[in-house]
Protein backbone atom coordinates (compact mmCIF):
# COMPACT_ATOMS: atom_id res chain seq x y z
CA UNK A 1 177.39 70.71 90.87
CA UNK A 2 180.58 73.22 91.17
CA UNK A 3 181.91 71.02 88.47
CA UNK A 4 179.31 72.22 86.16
CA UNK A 5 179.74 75.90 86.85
CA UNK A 6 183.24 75.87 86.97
CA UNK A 7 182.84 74.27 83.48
CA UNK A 8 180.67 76.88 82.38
CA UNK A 9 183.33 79.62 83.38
CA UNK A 10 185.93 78.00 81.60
CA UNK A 11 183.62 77.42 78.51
CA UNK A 12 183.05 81.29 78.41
CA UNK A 13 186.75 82.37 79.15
CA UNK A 14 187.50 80.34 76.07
CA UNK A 15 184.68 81.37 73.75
CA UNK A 16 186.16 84.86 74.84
CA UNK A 17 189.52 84.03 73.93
CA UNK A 18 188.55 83.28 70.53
CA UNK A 19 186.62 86.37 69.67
CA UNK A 20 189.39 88.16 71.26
CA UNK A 21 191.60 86.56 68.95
CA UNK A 22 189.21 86.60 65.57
CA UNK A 23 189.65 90.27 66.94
CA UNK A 24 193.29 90.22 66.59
CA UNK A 25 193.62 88.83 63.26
CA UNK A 26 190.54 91.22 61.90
CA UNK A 27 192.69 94.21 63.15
CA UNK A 28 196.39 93.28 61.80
CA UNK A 29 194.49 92.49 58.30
CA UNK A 30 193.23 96.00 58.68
CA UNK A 31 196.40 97.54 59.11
CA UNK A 32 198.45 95.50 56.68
CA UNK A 33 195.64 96.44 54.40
CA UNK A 34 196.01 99.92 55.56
CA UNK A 35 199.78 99.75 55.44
CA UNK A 36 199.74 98.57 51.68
CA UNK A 37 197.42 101.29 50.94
CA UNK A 38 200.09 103.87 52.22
CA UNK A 39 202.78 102.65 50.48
CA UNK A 40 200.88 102.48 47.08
CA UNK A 41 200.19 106.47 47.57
CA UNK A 42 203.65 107.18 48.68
CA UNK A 43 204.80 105.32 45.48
């Protein structure tokens, strides 16, 4: 039985560090986007 749960737990911590991490990626796209876009209007 505390098997189980402390399955569960560790099922969740992971499933939250992979959104954390889809997360991470999503955001440095952003900025490279973001980054690109400043150097085209400085240029």
């Amino acid at each position: 039985m505390q098997s189980k749960i402390e399955l569960r737990i560790k099922l969740m911590q992971f499933k939250i560090n992979q959104d954390v991490f889809k997360l991470g990626i999503l955001r440095t796209n952003w900025y490279k986007k973001f980054d690109s876009n400043k150097k085209h209007n400085a240029v």
